[in-house]
Protein backbone atom coordinates (compact mmCIF):
# COMPACT_ATOMS: atom_id res chain seq x y z
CA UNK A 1 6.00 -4.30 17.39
CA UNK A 2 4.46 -5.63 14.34
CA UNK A 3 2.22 -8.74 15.27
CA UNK A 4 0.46 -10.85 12.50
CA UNK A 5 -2.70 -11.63 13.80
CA UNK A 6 -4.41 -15.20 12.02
CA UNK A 7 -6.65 -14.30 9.38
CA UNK A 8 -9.81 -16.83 8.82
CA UNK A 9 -9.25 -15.44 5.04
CA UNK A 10 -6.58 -16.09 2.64
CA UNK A 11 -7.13 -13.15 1.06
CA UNK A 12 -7.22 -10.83 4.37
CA UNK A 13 -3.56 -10.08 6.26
CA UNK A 14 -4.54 -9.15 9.73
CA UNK A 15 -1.59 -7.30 11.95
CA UNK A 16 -1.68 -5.82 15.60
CA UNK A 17 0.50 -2.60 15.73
CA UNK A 18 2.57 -1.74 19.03
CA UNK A 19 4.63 0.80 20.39
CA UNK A 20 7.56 0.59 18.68
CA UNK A 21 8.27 -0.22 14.68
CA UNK A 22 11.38 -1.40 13.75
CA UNK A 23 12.95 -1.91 10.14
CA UNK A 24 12.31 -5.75 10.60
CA UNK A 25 9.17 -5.51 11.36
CA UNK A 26 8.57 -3.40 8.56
CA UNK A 27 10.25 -5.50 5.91
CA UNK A 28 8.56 -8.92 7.48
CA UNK A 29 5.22 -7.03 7.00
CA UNK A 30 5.53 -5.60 3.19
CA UNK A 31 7.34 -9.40 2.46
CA UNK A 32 3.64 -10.88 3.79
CA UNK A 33 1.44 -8.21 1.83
CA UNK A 34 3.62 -8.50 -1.78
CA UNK A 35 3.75 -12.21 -1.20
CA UNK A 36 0.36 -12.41 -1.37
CA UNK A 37 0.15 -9.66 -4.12
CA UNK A 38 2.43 -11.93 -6.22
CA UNK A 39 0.20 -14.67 -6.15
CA UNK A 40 -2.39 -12.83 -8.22
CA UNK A 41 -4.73 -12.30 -4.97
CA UNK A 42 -6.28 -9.24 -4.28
CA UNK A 43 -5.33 -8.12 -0.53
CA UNK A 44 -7.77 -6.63 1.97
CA UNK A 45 -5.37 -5.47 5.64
CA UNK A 46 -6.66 -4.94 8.51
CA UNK A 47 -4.73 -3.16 11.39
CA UNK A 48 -5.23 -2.94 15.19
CA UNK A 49 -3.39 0.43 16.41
CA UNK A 50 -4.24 1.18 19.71
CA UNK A 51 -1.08 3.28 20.10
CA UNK A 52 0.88 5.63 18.12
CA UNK A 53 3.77 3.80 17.48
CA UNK A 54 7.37 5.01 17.75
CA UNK A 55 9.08 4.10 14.32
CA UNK A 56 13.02 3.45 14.02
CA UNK A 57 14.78 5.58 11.76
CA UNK A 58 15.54 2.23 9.93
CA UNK A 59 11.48 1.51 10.23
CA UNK A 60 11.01 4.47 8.11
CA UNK A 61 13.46 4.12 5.61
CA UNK A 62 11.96 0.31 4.97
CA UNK A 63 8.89 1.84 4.77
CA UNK A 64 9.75 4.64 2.26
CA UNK A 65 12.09 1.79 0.07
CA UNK A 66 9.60 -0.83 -0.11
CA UNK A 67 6.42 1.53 -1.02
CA UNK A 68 7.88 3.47 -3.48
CA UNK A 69 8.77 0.79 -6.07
CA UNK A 70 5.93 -1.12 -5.48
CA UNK A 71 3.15 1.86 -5.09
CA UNK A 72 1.36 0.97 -8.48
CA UNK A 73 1.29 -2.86 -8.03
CA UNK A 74 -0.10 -1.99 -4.66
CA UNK A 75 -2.57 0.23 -5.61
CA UNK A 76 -4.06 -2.00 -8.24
CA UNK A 77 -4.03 -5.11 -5.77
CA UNK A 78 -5.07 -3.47 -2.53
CA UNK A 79 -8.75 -3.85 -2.25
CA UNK A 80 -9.61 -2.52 1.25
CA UNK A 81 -7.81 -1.07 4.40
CA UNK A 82 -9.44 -1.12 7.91
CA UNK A 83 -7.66 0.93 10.05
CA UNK A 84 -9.30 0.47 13.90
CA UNK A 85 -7.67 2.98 16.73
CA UNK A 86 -9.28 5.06 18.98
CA UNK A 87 -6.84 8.03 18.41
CA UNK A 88 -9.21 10.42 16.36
CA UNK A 89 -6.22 12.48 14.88
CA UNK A 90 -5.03 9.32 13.47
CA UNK A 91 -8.60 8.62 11.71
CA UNK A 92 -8.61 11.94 10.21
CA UNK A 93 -5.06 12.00 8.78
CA UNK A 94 -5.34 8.36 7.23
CA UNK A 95 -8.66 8.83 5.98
CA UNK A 96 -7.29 12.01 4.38
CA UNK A 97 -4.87 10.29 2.79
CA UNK A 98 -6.60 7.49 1.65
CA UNK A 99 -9.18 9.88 0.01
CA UNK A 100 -5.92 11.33 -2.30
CA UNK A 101 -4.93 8.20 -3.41
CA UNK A 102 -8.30 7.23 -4.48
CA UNK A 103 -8.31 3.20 -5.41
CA UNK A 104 -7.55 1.96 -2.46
CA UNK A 105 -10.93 1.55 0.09
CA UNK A 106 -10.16 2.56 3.51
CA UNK A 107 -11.97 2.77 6.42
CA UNK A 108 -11.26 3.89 10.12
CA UNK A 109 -12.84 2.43 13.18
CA UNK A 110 -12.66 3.14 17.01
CA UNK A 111 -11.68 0.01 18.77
CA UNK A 112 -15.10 -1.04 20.15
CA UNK A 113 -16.07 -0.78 16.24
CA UNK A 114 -13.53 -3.89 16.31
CA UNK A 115 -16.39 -6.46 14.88
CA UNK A 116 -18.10 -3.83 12.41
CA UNK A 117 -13.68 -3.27 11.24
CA UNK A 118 -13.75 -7.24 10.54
CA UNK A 119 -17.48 -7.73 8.79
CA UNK A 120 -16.61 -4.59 6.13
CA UNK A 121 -13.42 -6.09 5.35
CA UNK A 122 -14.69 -9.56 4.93
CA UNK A 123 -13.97 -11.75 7.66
């Protein structure tokens, strides 16, 4: 489950991430985010994981087809990240990955960080 949580900023998209993904899901969420991209805004997202998720094989294939094309617009438009989830492992591996790719500013936080998550990205 992909939840869109309401933003008090235009310029923040706010989701709630569940147990399961499914391709859906994943295509309503990347429609939001390059919606907004279109319109010439620059896009902070932040994302409340509690849980690893299980993702569909179709969840994964959105995921792979949507990024792909779109990485560069995404990179240039993507201001910040905040990733809040208490499961260390996945704080380490995102904030790994995030540290590759270089223009995009990401941040983890544990889930009673939830306030400190939502004043660094803006909101």
């Amino acid at each position: 489950m992909i939840e869109q949580i309401p933003s008090p900023n235009e310029n923040t998209l706010m989701f709630k991430v569940g147990d399961k993904i499914t391709q859906t899901e994943m295509q309503q969420m990347y429609t939001l985010i390059k919606a907004r991209v279109e319109q010439g805004h620059t896009v902070n997202i932040y994302v409340e994981m509690e849980k690893f998720p299980s993702m569909t094989m179709g969840a994964i294939w959105e995921e792979v087809r949507q990024l792909v094309p779109d990485f560069k617009i995404l990179l240039l438009k993507i201001n910040k990240i905040a990733l809040v989830t208490d499961k260390e492992w996945m704080q380490k591996i995102s904030d790994g990955i995030y540290s590759i790719i270089g223009n995009i500013n990401f941040k983890s936080f544990s889930v009673s960080d939830k306030s400190t998550a939502k004043d660094w990205i803006g909101i």
